[in-house]
PDB file of N, CA and C in Angstrom:
ATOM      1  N   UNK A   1     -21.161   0.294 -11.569  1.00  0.00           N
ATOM      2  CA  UNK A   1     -21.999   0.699 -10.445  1.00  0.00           C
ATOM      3  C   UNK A   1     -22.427   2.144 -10.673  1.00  0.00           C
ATOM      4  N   UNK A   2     -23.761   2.496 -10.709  1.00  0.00           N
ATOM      5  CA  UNK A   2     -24.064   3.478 -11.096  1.00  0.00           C
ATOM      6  C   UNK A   2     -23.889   4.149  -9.498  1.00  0.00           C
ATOM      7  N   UNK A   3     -24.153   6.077  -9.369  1.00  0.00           N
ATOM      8  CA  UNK A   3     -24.415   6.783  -9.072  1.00  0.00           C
ATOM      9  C   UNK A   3     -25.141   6.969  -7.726  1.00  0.00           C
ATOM     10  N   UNK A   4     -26.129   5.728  -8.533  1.00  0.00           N
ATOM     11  CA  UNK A   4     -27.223   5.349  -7.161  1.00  0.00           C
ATOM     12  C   UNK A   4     -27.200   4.473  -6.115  1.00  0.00           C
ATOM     13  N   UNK A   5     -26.463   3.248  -7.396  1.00  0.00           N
ATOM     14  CA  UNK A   5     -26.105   2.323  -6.489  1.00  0.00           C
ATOM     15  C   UNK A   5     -25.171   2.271  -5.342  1.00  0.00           C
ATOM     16  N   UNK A   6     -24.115   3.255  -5.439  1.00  0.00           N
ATOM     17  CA  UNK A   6     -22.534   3.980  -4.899  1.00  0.00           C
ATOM     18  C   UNK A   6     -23.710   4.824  -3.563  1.00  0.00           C
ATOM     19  N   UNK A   7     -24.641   5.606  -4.143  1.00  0.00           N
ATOM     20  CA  UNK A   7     -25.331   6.573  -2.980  1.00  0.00           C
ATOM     21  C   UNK A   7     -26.302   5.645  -2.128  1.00  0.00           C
ATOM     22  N   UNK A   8     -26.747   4.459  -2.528  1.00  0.00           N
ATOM     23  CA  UNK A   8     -27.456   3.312  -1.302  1.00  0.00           C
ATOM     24  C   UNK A   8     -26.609   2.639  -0.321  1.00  0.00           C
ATOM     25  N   UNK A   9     -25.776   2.119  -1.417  1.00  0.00           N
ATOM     26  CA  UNK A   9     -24.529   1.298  -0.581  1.00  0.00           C
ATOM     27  C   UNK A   9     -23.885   2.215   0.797  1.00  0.00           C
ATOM     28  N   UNK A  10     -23.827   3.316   0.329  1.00  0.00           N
ATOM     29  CA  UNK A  10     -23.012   4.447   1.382  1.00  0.00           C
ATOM     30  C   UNK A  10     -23.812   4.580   2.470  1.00  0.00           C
ATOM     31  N   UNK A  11     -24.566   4.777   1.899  1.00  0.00           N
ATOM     32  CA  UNK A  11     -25.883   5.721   3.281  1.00  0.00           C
ATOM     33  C   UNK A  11     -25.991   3.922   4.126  1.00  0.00           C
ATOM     34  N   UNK A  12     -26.476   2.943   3.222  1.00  0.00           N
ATOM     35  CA  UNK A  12     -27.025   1.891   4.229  1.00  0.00           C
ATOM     36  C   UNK A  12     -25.914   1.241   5.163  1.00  0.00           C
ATOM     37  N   UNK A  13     -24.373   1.545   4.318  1.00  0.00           N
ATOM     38  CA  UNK A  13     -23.386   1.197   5.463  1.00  0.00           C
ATOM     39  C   UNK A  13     -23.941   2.532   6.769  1.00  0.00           C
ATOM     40  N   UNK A  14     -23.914   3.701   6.752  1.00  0.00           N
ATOM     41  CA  UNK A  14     -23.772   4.255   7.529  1.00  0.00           C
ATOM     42  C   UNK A  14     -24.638   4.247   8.675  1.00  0.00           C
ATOM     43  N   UNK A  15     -26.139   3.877   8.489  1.00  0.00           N
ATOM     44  CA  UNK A  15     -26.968   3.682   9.221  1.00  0.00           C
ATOM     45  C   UNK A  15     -26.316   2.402  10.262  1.00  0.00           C
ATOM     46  N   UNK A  16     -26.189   1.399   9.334  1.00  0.00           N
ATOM     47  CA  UNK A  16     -25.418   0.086  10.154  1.00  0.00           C
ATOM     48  C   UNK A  16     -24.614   0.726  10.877  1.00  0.00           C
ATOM     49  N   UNK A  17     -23.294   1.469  10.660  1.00  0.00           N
ATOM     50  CA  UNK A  17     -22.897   1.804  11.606  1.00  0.00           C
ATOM     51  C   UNK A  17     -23.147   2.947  12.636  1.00  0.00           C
ATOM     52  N   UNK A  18     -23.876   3.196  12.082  1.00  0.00           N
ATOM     53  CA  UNK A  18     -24.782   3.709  13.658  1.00  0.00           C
ATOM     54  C   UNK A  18     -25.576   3.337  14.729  1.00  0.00           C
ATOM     55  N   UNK A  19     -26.518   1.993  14.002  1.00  0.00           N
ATOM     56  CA  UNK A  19     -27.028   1.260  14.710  1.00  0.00           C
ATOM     57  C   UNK A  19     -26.037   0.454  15.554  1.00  0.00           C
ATOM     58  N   UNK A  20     -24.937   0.197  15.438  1.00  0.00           N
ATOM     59  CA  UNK A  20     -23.806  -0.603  15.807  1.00  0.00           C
ATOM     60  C   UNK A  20     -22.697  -0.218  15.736  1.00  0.00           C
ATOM     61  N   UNK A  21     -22.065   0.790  16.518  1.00  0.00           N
ATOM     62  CA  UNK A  21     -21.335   1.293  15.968  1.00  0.00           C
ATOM     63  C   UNK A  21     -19.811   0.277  16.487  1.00  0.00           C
ATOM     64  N   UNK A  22     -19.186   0.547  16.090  1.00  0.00           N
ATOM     65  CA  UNK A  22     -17.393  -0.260  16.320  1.00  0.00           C
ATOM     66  C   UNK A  22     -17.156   0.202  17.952  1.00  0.00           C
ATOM     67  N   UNK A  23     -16.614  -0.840  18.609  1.00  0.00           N
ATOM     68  CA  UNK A  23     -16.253  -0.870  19.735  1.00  0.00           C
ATOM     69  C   UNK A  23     -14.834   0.431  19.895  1.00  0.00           C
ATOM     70  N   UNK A  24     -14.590   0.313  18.836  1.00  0.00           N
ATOM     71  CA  UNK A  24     -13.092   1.346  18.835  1.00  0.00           C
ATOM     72  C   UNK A  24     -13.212   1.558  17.122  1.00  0.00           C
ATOM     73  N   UNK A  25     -12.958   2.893  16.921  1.00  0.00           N
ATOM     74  CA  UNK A  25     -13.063   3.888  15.969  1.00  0.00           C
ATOM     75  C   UNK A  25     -11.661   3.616  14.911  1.00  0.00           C
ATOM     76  N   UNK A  26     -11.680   3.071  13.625  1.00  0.00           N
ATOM     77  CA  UNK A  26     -10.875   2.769  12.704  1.00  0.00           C
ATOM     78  C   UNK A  26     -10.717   4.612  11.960  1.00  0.00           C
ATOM     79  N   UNK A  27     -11.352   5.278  12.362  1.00  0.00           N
ATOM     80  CA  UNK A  27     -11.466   6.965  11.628  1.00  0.00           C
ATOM     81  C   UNK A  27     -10.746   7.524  11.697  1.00  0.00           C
ATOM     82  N   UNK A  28     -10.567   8.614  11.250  1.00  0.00           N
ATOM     83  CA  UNK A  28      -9.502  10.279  11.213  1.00  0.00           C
ATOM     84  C   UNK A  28     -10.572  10.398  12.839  1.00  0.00           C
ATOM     85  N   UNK A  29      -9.322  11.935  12.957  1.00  0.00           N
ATOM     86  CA  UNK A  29      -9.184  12.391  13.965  1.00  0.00           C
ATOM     87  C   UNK A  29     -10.017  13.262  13.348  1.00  0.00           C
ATOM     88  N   UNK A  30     -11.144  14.479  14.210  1.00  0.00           N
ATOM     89  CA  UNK A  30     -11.259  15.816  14.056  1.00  0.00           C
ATOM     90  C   UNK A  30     -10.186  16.512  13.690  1.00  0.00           C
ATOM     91  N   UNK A  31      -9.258  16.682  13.942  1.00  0.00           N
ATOM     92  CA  UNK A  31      -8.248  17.067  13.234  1.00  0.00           C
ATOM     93  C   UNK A  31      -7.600  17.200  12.411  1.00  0.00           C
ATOM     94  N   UNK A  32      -7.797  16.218  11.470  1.00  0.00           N
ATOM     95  CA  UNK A  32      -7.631  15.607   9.831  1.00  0.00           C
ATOM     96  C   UNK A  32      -8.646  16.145   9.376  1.00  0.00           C
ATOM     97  N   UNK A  33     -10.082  16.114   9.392  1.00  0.00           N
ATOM     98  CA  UNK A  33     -11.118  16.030   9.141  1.00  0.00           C
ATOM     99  C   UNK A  33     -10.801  18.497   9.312  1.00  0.00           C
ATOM    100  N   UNK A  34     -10.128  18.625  10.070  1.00  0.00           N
ATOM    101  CA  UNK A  34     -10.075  20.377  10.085  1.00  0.00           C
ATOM    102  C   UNK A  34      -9.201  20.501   9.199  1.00  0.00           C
ATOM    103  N   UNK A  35      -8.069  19.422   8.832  1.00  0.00           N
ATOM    104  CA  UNK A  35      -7.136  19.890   7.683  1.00  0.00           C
ATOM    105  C   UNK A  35      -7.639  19.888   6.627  1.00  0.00           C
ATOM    106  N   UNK A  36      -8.550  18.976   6.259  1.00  0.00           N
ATOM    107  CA  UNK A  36      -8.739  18.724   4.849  1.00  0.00           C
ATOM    108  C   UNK A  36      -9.067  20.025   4.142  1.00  0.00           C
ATOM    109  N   UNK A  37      -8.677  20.187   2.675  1.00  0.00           N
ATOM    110  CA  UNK A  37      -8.363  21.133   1.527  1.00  0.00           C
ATOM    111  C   UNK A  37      -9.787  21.728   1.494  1.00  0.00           C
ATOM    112  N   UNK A  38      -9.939  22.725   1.284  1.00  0.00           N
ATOM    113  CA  UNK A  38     -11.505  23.594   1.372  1.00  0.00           C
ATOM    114  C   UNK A  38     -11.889  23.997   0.105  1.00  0.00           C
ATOM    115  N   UNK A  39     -12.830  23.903  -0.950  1.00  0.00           N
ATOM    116  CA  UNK A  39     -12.518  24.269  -2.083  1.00  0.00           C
ATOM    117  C   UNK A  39     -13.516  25.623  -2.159  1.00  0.00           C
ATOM    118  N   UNK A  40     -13.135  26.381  -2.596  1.00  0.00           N
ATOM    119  CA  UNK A  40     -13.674  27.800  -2.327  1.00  0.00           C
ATOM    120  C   UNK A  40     -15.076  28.068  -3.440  1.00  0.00           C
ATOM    121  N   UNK A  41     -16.366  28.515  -2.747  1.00  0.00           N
ATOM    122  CA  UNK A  41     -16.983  28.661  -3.980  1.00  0.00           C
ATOM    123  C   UNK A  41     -16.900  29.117  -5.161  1.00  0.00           C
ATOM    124  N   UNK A  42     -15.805  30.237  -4.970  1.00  0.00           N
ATOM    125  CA  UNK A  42     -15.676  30.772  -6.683  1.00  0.00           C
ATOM    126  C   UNK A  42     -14.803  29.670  -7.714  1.00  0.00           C
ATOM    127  N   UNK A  43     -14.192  28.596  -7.441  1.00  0.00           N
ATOM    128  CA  UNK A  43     -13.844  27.286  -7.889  1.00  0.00           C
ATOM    129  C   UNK A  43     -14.914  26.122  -8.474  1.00  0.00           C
ATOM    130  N   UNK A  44     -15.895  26.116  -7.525  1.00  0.00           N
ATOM    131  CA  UNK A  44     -16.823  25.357  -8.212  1.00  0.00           C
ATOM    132  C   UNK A  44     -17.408  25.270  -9.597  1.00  0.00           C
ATOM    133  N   UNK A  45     -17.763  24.247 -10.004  1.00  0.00           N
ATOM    134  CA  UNK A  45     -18.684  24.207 -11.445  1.00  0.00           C
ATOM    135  C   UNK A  45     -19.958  24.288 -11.095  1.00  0.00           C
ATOM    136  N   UNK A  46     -20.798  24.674 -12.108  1.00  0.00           N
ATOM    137  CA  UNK A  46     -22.429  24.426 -11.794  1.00  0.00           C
ATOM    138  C   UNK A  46     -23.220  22.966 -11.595  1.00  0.00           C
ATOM    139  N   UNK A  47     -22.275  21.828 -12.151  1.00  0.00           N
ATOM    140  CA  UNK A  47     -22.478  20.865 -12.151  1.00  0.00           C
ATOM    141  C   UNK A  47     -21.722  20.052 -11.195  1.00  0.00           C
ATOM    142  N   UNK A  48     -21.123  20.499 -10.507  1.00  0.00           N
ATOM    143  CA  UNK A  48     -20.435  19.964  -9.349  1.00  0.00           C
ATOM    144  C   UNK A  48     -21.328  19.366  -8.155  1.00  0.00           C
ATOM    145  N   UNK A  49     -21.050  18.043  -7.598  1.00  0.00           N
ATOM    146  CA  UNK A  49     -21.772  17.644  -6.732  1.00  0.00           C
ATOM    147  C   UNK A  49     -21.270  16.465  -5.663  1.00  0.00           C
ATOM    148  N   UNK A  50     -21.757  16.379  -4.769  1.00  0.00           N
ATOM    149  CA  UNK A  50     -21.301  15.434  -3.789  1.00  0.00           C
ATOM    150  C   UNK A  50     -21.622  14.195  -3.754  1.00  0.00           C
ATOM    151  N   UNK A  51     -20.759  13.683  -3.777  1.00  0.00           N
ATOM    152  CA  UNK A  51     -21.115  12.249  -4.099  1.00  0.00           C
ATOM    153  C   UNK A  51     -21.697  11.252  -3.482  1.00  0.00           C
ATOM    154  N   UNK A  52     -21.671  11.760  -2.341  1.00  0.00           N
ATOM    155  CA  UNK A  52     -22.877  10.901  -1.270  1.00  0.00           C
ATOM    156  C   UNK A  52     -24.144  11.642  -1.578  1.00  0.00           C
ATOM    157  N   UNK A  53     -24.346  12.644  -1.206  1.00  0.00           N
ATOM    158  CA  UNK A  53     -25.893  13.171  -1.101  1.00  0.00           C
ATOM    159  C   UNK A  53     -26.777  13.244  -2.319  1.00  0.00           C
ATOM    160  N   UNK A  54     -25.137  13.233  -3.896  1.00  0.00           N
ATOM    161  CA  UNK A  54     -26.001  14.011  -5.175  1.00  0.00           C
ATOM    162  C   UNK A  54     -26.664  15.305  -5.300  1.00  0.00           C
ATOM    163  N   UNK A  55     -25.826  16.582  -4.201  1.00  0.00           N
ATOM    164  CA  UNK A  55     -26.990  17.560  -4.561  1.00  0.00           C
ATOM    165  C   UNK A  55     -25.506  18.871  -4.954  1.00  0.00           C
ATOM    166  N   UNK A  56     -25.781  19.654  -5.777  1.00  0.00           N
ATOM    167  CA  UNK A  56     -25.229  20.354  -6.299  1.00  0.00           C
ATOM    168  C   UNK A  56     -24.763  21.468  -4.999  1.00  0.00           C
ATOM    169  N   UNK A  57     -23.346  21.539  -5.086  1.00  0.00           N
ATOM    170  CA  UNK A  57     -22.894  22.071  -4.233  1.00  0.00           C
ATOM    171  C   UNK A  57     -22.957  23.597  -4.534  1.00  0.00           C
ATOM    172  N   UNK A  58     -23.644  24.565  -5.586  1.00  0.00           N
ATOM    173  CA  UNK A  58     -23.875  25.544  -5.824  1.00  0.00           C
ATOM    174  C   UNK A  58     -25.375  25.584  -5.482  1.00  0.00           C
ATOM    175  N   UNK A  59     -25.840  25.185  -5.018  1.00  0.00           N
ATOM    176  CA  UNK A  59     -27.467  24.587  -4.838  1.00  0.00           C
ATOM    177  C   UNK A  59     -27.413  25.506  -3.350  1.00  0.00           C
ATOM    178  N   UNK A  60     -26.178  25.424  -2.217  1.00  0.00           N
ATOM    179  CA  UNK A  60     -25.994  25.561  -1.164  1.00  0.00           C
ATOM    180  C   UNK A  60     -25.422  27.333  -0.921  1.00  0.00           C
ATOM    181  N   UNK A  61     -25.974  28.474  -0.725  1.00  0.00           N
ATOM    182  CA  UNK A  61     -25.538  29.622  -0.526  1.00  0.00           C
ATOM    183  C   UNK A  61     -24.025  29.282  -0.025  1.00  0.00           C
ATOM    184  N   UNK A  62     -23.693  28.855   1.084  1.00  0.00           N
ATOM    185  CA  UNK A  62     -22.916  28.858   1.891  1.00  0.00           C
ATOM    186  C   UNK A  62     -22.250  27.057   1.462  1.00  0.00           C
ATOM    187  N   UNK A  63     -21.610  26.864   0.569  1.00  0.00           N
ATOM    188  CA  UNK A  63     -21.178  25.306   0.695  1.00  0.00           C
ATOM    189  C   UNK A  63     -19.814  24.448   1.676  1.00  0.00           C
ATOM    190  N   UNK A  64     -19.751  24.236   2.339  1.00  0.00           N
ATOM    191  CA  UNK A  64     -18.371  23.431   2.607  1.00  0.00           C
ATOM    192  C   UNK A  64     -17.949  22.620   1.779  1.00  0.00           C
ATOM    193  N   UNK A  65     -17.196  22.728   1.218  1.00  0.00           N
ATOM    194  CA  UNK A  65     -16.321  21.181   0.458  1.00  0.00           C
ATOM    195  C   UNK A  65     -15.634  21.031   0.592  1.00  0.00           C
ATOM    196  N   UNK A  66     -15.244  20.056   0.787  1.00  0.00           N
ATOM    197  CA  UNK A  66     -13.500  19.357   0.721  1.00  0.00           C
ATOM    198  C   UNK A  66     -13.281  18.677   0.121  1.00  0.00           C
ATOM    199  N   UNK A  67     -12.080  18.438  -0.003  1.00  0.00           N
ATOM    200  CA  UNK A  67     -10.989  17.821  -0.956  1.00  0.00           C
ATOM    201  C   UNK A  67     -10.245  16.298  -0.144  1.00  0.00           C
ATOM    202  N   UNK A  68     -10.369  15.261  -0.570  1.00  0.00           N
ATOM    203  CA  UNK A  68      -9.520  14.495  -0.034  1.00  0.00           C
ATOM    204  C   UNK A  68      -8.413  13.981  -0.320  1.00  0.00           C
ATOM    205  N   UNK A  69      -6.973  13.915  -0.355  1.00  0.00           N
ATOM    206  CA  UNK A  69      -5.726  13.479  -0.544  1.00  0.00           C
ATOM    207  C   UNK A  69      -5.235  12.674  -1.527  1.00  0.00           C
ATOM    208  N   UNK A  70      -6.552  11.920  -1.406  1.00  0.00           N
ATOM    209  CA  UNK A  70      -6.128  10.492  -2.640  1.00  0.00           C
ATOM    210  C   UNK A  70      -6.348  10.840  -3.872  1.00  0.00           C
ATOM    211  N   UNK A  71      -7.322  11.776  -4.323  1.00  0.00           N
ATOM    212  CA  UNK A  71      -7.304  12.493  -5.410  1.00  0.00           C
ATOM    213  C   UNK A  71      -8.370  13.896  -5.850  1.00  0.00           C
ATOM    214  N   UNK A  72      -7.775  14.574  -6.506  1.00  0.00           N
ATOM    215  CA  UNK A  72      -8.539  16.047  -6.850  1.00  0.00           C
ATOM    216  C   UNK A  72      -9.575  15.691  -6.973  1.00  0.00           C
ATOM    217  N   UNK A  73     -10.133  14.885  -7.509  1.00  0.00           N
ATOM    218  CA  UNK A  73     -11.492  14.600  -8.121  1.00  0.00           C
ATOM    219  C   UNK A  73     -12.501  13.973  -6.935  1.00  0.00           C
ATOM    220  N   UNK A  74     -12.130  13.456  -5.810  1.00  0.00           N
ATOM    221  CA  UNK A  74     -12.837  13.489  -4.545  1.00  0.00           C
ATOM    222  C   UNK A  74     -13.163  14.389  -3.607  1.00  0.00           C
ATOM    223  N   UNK A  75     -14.069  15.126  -3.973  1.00  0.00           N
ATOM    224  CA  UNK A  75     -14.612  16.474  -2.881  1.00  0.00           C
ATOM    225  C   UNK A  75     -15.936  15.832  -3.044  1.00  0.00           C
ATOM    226  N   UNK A  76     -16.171  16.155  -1.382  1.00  0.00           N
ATOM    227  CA  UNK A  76     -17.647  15.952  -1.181  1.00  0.00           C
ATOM    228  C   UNK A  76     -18.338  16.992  -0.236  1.00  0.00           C
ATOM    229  N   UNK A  77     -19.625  17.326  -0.038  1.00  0.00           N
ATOM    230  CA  UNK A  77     -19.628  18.212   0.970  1.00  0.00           C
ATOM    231  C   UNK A  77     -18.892  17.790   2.685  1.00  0.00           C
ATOM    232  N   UNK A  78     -18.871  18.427   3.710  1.00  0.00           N
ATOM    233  CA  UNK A  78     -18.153  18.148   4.491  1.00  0.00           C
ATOM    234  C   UNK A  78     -19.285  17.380   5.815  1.00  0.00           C
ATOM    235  N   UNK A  79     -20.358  17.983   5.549  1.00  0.00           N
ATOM    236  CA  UNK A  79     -21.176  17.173   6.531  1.00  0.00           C
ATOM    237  C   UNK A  79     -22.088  15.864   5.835  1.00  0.00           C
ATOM    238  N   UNK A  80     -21.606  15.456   4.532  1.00  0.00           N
ATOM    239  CA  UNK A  80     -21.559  14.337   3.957  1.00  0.00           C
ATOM    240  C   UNK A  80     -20.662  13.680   4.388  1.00  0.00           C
ATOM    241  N   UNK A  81     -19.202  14.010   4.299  1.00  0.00           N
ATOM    242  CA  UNK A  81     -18.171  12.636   4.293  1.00  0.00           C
ATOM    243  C   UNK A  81     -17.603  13.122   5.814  1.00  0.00           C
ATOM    244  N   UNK A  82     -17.886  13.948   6.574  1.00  0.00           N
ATOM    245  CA  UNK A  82     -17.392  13.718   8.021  1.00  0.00           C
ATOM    246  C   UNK A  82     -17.802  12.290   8.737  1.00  0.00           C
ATOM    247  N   UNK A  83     -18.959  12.410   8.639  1.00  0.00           N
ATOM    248  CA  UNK A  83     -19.708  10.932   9.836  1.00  0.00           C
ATOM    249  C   UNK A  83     -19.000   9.573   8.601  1.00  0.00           C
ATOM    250  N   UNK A  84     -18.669   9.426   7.707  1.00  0.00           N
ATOM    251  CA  UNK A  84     -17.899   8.630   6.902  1.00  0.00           C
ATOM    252  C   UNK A  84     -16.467   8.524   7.713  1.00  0.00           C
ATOM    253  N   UNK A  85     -15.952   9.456   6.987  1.00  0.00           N
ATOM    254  CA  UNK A  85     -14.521   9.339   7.761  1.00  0.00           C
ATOM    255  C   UNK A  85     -14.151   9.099   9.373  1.00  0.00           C
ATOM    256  N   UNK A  86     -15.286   9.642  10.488  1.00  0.00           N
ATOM    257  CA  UNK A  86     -15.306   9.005  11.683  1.00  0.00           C
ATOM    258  C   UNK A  86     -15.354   7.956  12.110  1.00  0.00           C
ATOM    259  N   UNK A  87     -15.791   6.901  10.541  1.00  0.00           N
ATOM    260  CA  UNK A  87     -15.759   5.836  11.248  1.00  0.00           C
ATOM    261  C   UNK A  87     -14.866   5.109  10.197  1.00  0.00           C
ATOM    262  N   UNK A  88     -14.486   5.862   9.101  1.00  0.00           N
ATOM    263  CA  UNK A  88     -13.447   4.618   7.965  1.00  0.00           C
ATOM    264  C   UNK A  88     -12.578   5.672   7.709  1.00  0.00           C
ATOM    265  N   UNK A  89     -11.257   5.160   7.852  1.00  0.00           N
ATOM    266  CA  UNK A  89     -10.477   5.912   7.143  1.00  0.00           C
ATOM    267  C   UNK A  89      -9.978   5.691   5.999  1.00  0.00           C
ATOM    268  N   UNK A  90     -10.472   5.480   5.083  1.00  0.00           N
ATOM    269  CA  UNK A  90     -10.685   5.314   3.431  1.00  0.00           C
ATOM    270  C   UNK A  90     -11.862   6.433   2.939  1.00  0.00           C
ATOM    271  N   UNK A  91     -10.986   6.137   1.785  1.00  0.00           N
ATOM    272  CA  UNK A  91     -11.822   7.372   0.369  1.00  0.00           C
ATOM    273  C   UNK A  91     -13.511   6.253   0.433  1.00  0.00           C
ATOM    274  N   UNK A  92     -14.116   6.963   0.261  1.00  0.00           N
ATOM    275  CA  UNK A  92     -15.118   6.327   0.009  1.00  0.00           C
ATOM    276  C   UNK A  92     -15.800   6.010  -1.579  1.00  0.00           C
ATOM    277  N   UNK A  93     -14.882   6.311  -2.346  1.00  0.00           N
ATOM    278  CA  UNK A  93     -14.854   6.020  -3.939  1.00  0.00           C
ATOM    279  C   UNK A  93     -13.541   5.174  -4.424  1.00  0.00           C
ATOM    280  N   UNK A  94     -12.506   5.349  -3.517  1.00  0.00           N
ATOM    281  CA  UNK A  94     -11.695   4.771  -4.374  1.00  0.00           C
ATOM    282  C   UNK A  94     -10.963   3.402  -3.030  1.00  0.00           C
ATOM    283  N   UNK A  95     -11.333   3.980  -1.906  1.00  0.00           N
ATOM    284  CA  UNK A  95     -10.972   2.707  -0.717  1.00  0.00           C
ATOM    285  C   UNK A  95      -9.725   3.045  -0.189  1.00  0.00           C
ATOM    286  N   UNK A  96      -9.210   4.176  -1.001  1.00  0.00           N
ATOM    287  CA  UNK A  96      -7.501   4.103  -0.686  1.00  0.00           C
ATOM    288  C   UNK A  96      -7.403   4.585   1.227  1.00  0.00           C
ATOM    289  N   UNK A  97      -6.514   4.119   2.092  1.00  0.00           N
ATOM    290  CA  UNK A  97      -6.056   4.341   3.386  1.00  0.00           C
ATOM    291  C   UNK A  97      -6.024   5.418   3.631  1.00  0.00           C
ATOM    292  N   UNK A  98      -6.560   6.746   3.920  1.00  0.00           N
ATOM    293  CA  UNK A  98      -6.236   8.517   4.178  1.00  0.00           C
ATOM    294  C   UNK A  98      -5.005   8.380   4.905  1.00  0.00           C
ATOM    295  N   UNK A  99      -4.809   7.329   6.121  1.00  0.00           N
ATOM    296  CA  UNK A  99      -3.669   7.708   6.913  1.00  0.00           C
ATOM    297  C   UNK A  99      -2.504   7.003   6.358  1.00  0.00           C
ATOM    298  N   UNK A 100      -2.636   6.350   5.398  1.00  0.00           N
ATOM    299  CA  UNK A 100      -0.475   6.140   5.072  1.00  0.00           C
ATOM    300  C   UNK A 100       0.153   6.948   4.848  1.00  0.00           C
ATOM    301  N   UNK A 101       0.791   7.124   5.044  1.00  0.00           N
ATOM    302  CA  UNK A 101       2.264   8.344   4.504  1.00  0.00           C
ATOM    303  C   UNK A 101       2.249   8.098   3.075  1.00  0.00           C
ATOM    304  N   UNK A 102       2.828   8.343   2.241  1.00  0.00           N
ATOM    305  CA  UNK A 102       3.345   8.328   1.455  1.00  0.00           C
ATOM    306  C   UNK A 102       4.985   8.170   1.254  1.00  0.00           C
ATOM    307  N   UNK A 103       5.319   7.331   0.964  1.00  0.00           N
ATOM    308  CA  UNK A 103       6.824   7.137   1.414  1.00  0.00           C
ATOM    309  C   UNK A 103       7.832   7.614  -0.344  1.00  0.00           C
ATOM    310  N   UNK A 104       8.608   8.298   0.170  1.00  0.00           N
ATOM    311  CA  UNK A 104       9.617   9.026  -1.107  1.00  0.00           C
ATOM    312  C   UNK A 104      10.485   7.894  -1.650  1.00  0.00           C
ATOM    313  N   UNK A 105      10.188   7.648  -2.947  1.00  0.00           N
ATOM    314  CA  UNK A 105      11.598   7.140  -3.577  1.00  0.00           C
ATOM    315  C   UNK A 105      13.050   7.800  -3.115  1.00  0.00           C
ATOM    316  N   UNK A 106      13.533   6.878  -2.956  1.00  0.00           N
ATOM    317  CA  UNK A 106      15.077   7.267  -2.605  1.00  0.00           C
ATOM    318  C   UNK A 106      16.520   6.919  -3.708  1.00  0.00           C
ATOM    319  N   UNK A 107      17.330   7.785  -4.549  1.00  0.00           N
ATOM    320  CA  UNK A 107      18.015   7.421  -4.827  1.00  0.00           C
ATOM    321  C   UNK A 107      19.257   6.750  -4.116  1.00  0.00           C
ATOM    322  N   UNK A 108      19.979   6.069  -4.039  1.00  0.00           N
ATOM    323  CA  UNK A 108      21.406   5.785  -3.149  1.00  0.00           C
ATOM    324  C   UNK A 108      22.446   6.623  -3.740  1.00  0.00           C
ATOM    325  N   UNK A 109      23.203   7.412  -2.917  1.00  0.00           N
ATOM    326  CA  UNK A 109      24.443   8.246  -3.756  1.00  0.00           C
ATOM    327  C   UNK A 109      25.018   7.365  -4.268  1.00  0.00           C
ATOM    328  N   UNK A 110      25.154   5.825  -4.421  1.00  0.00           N
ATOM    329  CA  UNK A 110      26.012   5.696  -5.292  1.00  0.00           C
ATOM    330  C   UNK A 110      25.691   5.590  -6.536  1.00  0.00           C
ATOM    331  N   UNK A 111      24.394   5.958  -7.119  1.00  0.00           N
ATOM    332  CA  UNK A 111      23.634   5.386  -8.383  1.00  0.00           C
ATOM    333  C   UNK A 111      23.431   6.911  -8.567  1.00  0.00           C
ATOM    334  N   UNK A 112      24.017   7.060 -10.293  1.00  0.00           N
ATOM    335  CA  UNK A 112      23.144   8.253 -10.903  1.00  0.00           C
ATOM    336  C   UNK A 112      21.824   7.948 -11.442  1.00  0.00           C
ATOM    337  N   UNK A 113      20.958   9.240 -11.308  1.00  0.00           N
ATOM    338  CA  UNK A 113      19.679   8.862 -12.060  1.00  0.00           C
ATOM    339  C   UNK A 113      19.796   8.427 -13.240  1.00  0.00           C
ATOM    340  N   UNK A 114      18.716   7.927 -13.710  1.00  0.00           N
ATOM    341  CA  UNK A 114      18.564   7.300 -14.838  1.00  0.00           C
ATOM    342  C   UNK A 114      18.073   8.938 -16.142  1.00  0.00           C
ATOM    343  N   UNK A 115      19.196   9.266 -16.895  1.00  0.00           N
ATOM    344  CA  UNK A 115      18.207  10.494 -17.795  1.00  0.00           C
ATOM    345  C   UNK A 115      18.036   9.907 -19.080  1.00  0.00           C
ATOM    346  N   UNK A 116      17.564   8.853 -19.255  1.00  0.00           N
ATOM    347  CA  UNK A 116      17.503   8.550 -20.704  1.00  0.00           C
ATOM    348  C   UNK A 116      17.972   9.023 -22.054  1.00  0.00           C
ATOM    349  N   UNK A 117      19.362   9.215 -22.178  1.00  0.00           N
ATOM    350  CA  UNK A 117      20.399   9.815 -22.847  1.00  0.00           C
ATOM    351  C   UNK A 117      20.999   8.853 -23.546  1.00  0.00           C
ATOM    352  N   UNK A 118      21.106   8.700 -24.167  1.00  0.00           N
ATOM    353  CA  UNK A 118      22.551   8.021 -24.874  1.00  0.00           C
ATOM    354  C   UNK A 118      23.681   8.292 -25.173  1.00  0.00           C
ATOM    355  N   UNK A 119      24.960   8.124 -25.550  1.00  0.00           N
ATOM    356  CA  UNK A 119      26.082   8.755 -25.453  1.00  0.00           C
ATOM    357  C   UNK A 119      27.085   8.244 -25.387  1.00  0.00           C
TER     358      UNK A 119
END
């Protein structure tokens, strides 16, 4: 799926859901949406860009970007993937859930780790 096809698909869900929007909101909170990771302009590449709109986020004097959870490589501008995330709470590249926890492996005290040793 190219580039373009990823930037039609997006936008024409979004219109749909505007024209119609969900009786009750599957989205982040404003609040999530204030946490998310900010990536500072002196970080950017020249070739860096948002993946909904396609427009170079150095293009923008003043850029917002963010960062989303599921991985480094998902920043988009912020008034791109806000009206997204208000209404899905998924990555919009990779689908993953924004709101699961992440749950920790747990060793049991009675088991030592495994250090791949022999001996």
């Amino acid at each position: 799926m190219g580039d373009s096809d990823l930037l039609e698909q997006l936008s024409t869900q979004l219109f749909q859901d505007a024209l119609h929007p969900p009786s009750e909101s599957n989205g982040v909170s404003q609040q999530f949406l204030d946490a998310l990771d900010r990536i500072p302009r002196k970080k950017l590449k020249p070739d860096d860009s948002c993946a909904i709109c396609n427009t170079c986020y150095l293009d923008d004097q003043y850029p917002l970007v963010v960062r989303l959870p599921c991985s480094s490589l998902h920043h988009f501008d912020l008034e791109c993937i806000g009206p997204w995330l208000k209404l899905h709470a998924t990555c919009p590249l990779c689908r993953k859930d924004l709101l699961k926890k992440k749950t920790p492996v747990v060793i049991p005290d009675d088991e030592e780790p495994w250090d791949d040793t022999f001996g």
